[in-house]
Protein backbone atom coordinates (compact mmCIF):
# COMPACT_ATOMS: atom_id res chain seq x y z
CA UNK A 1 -56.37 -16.57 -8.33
CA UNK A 2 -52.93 -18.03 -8.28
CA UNK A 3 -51.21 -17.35 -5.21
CA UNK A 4 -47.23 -16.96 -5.43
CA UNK A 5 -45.09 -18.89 -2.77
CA UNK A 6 -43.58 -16.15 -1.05
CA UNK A 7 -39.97 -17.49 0.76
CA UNK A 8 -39.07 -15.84 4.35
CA UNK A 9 -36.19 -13.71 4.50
CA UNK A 10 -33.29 -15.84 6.05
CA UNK A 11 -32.17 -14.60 9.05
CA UNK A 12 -28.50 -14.56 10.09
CA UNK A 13 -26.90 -13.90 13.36
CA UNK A 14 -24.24 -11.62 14.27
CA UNK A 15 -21.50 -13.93 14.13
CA UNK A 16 -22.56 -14.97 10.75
CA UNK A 17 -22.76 -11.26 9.71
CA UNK A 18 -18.64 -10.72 11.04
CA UNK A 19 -18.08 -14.03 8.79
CA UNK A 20 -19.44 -12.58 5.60
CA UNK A 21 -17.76 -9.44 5.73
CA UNK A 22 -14.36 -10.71 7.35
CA UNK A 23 -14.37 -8.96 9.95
CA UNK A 24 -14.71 -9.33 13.94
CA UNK A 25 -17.89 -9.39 15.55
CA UNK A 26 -16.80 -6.53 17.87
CA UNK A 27 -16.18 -4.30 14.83
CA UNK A 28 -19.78 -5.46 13.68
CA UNK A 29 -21.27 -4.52 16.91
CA UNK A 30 -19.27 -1.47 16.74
CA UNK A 31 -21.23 -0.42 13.76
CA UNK A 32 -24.54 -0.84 15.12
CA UNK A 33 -23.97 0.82 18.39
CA UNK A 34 -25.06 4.66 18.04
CA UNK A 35 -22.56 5.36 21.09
CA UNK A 36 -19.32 3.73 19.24
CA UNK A 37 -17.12 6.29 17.67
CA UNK A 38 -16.82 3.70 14.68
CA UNK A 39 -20.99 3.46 14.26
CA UNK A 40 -21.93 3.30 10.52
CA UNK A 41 -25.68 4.51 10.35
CA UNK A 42 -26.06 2.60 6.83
CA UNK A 43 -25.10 -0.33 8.70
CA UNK A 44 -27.16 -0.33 11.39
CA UNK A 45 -30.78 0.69 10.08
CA UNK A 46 -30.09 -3.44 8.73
CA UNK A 47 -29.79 -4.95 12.61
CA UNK A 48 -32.92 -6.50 14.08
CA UNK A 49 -33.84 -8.25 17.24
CA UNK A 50 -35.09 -11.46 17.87
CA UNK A 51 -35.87 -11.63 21.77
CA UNK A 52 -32.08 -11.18 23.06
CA UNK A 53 -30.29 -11.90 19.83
CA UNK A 54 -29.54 -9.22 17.05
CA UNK A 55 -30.27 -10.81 13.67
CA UNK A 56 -29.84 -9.63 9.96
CA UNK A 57 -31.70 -10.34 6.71
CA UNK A 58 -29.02 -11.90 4.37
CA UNK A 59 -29.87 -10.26 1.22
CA UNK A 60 -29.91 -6.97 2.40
CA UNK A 61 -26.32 -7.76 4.22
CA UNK A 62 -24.99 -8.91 0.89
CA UNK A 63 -26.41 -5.85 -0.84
CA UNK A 64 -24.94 -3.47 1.49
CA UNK A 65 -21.51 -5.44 1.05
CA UNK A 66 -22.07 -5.63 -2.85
CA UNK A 67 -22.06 -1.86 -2.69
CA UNK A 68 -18.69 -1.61 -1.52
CA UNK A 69 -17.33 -1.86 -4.63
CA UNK A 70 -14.87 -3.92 -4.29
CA UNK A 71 -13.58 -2.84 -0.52
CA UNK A 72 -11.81 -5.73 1.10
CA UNK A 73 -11.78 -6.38 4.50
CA UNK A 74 -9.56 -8.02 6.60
CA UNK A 75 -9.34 -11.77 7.25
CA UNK A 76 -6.60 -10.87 9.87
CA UNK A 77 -8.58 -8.78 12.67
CA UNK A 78 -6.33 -10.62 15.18
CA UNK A 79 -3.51 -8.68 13.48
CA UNK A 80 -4.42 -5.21 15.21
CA UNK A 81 -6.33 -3.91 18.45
CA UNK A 82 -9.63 -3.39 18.68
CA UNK A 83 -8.77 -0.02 19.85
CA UNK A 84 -6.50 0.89 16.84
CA UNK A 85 -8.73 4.05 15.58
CA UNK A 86 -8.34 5.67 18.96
CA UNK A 87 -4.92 4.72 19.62
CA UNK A 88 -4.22 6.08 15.75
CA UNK A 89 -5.90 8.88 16.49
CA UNK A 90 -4.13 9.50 20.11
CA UNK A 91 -0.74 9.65 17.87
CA UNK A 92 -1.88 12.81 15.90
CA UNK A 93 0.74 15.40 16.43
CA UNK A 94 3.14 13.20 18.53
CA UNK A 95 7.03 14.74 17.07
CA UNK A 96 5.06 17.81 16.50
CA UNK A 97 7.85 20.56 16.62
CA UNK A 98 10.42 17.50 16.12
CA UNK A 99 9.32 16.68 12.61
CA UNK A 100 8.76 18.53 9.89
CA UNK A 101 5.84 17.65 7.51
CA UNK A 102 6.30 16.61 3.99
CA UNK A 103 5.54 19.35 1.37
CA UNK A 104 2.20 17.52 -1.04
CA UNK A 105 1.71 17.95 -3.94
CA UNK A 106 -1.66 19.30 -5.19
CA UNK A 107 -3.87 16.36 -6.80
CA UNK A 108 -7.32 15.78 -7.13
CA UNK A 109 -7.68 12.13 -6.80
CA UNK A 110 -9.48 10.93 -4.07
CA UNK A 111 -10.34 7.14 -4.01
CA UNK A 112 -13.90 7.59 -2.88
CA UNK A 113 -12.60 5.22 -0.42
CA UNK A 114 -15.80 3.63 1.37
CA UNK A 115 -14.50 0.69 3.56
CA UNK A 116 -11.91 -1.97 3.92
CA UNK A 117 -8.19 -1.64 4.67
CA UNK A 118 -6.85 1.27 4.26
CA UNK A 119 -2.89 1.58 3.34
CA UNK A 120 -0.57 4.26 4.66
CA UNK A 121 2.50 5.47 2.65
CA UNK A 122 5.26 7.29 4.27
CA UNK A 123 4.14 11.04 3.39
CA UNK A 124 0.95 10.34 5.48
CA UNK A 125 2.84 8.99 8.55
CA UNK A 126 5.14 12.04 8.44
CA UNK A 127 1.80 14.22 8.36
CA UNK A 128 0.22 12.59 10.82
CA UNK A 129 2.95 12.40 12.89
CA UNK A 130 3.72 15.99 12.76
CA UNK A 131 -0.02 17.11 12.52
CA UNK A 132 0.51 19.02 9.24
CA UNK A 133 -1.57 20.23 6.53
CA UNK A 134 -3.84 17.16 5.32
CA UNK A 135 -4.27 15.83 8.44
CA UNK A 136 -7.78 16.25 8.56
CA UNK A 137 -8.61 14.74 4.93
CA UNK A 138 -6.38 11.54 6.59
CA UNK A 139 -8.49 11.61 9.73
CA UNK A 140 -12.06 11.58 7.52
CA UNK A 141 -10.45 8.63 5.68
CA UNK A 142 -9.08 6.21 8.38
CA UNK A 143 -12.96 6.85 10.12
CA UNK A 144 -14.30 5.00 7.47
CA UNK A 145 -11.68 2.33 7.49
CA UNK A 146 -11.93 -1.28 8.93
CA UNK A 147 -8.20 -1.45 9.85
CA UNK A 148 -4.78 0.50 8.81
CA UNK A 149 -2.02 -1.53 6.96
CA UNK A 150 1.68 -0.63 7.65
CA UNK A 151 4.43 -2.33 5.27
CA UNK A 152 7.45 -3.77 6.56
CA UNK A 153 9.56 -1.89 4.45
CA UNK A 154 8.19 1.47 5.82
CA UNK A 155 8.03 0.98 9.25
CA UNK A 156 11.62 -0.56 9.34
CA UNK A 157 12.47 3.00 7.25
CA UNK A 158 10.70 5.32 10.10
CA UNK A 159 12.29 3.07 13.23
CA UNK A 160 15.77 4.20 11.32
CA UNK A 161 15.02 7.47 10.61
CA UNK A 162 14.18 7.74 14.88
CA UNK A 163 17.28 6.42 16.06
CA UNK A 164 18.52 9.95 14.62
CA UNK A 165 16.22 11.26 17.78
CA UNK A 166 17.15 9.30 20.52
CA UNK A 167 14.39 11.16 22.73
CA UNK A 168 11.68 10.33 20.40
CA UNK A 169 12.87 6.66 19.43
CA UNK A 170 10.97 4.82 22.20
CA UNK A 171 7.41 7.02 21.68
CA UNK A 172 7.82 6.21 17.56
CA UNK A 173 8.30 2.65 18.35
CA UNK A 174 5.26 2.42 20.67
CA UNK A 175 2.79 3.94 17.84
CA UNK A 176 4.17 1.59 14.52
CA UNK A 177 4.95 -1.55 16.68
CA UNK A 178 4.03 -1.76 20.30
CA UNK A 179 0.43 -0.51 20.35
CA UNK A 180 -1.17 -2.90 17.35
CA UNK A 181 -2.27 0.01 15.79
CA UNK A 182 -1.00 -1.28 11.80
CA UNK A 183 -1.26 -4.71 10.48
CA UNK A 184 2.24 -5.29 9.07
CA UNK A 185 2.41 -5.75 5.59
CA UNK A 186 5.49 -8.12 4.80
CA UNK A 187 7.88 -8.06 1.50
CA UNK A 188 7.04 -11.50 -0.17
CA UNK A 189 7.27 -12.96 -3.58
CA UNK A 190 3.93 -11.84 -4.28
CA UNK A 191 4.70 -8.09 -3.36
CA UNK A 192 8.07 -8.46 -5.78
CA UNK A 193 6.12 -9.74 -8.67
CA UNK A 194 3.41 -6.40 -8.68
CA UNK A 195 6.34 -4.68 -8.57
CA UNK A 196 7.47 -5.51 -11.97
CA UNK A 197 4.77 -4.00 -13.91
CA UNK A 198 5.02 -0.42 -12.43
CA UNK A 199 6.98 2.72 -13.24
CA UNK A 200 10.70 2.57 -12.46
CA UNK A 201 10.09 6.19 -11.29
CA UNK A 202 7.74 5.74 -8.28
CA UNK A 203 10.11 6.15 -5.50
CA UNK A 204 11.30 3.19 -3.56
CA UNK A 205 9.78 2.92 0.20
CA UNK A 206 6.12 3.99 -1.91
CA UNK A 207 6.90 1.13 -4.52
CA UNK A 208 7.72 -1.45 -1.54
CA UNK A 209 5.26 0.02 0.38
CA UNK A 210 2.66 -0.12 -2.29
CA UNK A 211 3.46 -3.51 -3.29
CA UNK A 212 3.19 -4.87 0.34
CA UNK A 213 0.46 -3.16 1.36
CA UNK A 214 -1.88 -4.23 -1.67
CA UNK A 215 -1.16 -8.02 -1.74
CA UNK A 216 -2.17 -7.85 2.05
CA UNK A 217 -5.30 -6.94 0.96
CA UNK A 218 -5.84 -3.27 1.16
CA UNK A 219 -8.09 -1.44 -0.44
CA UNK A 220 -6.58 2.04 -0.87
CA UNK A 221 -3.18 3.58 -0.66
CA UNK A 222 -2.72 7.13 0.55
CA UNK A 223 0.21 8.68 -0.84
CA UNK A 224 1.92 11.39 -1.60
CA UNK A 225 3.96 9.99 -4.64
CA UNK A 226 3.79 12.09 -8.01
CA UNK A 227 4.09 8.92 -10.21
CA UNK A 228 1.35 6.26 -8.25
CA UNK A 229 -1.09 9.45 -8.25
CA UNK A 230 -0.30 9.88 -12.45
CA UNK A 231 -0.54 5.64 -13.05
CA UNK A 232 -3.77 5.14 -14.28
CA UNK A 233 -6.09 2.13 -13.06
CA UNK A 234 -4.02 2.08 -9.35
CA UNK A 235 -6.38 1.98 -6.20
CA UNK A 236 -4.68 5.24 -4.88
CA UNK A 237 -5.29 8.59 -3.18
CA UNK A 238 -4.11 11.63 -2.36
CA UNK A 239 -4.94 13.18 1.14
């Protein structure tokens, strides 16, 4: 009988793991740690130990990745706090009573968003902001998210929009800028050039926004914008 050559698994440590997947290793060992608010169950059942070290196999990593359809994830976790989803989450509701949500628009598309960066547009913020209907759909989507993305162009539009509430101005501030919540998305040539081949009709901050937010590498874009939701082929969702 012929006896096959059977090659060991290859091992790779939890650095290599936050390599492969761009992320950092605290995010990593955020997913394997039942007691983390961010732990990912599918994740974790691939973590092993080897005496003191946590190990993974490498093929099943790359599977598990490979079945994220596409997500990306950052190469910029220096960009945000490791405590973004909690301070995120700590700013649901804050001009509650000041701010009035954003009326939605029915839709049925939902990404199916799994993982990666996830996008915000401006009807979202509002919503979030002002805790109103579609809230919770936005909470169950930024849980599953490796990092929020915030475009220039929109959070230079809600700074203006606070100086209208002097009392609030500061507290606004504190959750788009101070707190490292968003990684910024800037207005480059890049973002300028997607614009061209999209509806004149989408309105401007989403179109900037959009734009921005997608050649920094996100993987969705919640919005609230009839004429993204109706393009076919865009990686966008309602909420």
């Amino acid at each position: 009988m012929i006896q096959e050559n059977v090659l060991p698994d290859r091992l790779i440590t939890l650095n290599e793991v936050a390599q492969l997947l761009r992320v950092s290793r605290h995010t990593v060992q955020a997913w394997i740690s039942p007691s983390s608010p961010n732990h990912r169950p599918e994740f974790a059942i691939m973590a092993r130990h080897a005496g003191r070290k946590t190990v993974f196999i490498a093929d099943e990593v790359t599977a598990w990745l490979n079945q994220r359809r596409g997500a990306v994830y950052s190469d910029n976790p220096a960009a945000r706090t490791t405590y973004w989803r909690e301070r995120f989450i700590g700013g649901r509701g804050l001009l509650r009573g000041v701010l009035k949500a954003p009326e939605r628009e029915s839709s049925p598309l939902r990404s199916g968003f799994a993982g990666g960066l996830l996008a915000l547009d401006a009807a979202p913020i509002l919503t979030w902001l002002a805790d109103g209907e579609g809230s919770a759909a936005l909470l169950i989507m930024v849980n599953r998210a490796e990092g929020l993305v915030l475009s220039v162009p929109l959070a230079l539009w809600l700074l203006r929009r606070a100086v209208r509430s002097p009392g609030h101005y500061s507290a606004l501030r504190d959750f788009v800028l101070a707190q490292n919540i968003f990684e910024l998305a800037p207005l480059n040539e890049e973002a300028l050039t997607r614009a061209e081949d999209l509806p004149a009709a989408i309105g401007e901050i989403s179109l900037q926004s959009y734009c921005c937010c997608l050649e920094a590498g996100a993987a969705t874009f919640v919005t609230a914008d009839r004429v993204l939701l109706k393009t076919p082929g865009l990686p966008v969702s309602s909420f």
